[in-house]
Each structure stands twice: as C-alpha cells, then as structure tokens.
Protein backbone atom coordinates (compact mmCIF):
# COMPACT_ATOMS: atom_id res chain seq x y z
CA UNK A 1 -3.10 0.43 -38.91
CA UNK A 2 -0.41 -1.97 -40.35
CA UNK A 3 2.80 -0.73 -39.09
CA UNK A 4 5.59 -1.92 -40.86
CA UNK A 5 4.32 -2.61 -44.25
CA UNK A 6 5.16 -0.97 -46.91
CA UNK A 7 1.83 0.40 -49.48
CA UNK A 8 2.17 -2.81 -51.51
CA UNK A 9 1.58 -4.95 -48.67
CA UNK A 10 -1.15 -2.57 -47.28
CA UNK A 11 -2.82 -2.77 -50.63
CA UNK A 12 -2.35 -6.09 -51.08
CA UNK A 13 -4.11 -6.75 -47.57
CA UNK A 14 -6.85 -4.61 -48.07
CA UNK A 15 -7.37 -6.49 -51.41
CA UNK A 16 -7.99 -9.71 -49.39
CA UNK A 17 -9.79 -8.28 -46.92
CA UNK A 18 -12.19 -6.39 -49.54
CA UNK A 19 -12.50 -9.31 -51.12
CA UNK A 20 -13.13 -11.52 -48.12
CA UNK A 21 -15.99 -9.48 -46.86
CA UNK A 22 -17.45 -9.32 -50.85
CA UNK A 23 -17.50 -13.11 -50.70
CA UNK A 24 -19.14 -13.77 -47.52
CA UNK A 25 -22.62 -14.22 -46.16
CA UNK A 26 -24.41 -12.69 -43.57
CA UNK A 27 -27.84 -12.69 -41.48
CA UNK A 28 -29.87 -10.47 -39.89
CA UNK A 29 -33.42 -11.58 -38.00
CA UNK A 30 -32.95 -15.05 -40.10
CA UNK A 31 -32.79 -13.02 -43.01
CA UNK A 32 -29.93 -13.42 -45.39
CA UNK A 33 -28.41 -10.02 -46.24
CA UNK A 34 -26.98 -9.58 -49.91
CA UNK A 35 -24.09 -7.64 -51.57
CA UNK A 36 -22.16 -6.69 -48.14
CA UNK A 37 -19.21 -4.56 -49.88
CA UNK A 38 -16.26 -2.35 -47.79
CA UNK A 39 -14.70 0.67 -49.59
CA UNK A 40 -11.13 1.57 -47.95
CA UNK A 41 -8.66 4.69 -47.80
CA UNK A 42 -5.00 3.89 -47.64
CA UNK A 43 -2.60 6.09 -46.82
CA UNK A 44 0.94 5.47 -45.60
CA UNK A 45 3.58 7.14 -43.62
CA UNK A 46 6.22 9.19 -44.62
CA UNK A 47 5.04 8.53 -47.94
CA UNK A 48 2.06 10.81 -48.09
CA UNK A 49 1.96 12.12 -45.05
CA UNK A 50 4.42 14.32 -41.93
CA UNK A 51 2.52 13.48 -38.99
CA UNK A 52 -0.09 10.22 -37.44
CA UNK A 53 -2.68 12.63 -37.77
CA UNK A 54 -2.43 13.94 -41.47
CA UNK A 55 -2.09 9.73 -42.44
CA UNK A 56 -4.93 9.43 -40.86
CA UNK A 57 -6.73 12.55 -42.78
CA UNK A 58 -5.28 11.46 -46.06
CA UNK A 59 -6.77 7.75 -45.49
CA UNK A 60 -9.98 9.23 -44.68
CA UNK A 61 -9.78 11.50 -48.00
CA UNK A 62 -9.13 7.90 -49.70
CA UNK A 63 -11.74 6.23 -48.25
CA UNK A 64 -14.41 9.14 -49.12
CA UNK A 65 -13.09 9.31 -52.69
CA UNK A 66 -13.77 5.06 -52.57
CA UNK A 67 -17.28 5.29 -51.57
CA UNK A 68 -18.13 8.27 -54.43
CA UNK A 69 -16.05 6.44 -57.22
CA UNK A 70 -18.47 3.49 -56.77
CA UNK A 71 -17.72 1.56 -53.75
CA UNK A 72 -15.86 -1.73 -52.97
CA UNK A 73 -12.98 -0.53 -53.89
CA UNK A 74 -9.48 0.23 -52.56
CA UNK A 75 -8.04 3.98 -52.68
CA UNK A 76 -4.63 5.34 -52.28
CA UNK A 77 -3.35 8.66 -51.02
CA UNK A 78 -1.42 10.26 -53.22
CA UNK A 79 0.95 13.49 -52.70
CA UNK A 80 -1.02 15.26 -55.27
CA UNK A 81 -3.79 12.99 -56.11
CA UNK A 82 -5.97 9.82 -55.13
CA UNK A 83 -5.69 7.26 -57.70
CA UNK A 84 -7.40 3.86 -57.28
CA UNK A 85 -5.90 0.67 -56.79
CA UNK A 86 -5.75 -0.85 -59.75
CA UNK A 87 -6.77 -4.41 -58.49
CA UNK A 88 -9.90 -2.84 -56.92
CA UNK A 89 -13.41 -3.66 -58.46
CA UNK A 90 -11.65 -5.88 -61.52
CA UNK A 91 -12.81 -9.10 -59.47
CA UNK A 92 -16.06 -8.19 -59.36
C-alpha cells in the first residue's frame, strides 16, 4: 500500500523495487541463489476500483496476469483491461 501516490509514482516505485530485488544476491545453506525476480499487480484507488477490497482484487488480478505474461514484470489494473507497464522487463 502507498497511500497518497498517484499510479505514476506507484509504478515508478515498483520499477525500483523490481529492479532492486533483480539486481541483488542472495544465499541459502552457503549456496548462492541465482535469478531472484518479483512480478507485481498495481492497482489504484478510485481509479480502478469503488472499495479497499476490489483494489485489492484488481492488484491481485495484476499480479496473476504478471506472473503468466512472463514474470518480473510490473502490471496495471485497468477499468477494462490489464496492460503492462511499459518500463517492465525492457531492463532486462
């Protein structure tokens, strides 16, 4: 939740944080793990949704349609549609 900001600043966050997490390094049991990726929904409110709980449901729909367009990427709720950021996988 980002309250206050508007969908460019949400996207533009997410963006960071995506890539953030796609540039760092982790371990497990000394082991170092490889390709760690985050797919996220975005939704905002009153934009694309009435109520807490249907941004919350549209975000999930985004983040759902993130993970089966490929992952790593950064979705948007639309009213009629979910079209993907279009800053998403380009850096990779």
């Amino acid at each position: 939740m980002l309250p206050e900001t508007g969908l460019a600043g949400a996207q533009t966050k997410a963006e960071t944080f995506r890539n953030a997490v796609s540039n760092s390094s982790a371990e497990w049991n000394g082991m170092a793990l490889a390709g760690i990726t985050v797919s996220i929904g975005l939704a905002t409110y009153p934009e694309f949704s009435d109520t807490p709980e249907m941004v919350m449901a549209a975000a999930d729909a985004a983040l759902y349609e993130a993970k089966r367009s490929g992952r790593t990427r950064v979705v948007v709720s639309g009213t009629s549609s979910l079209r993907i950021s279009t800053i998403a996988a380009a850096s990779n």
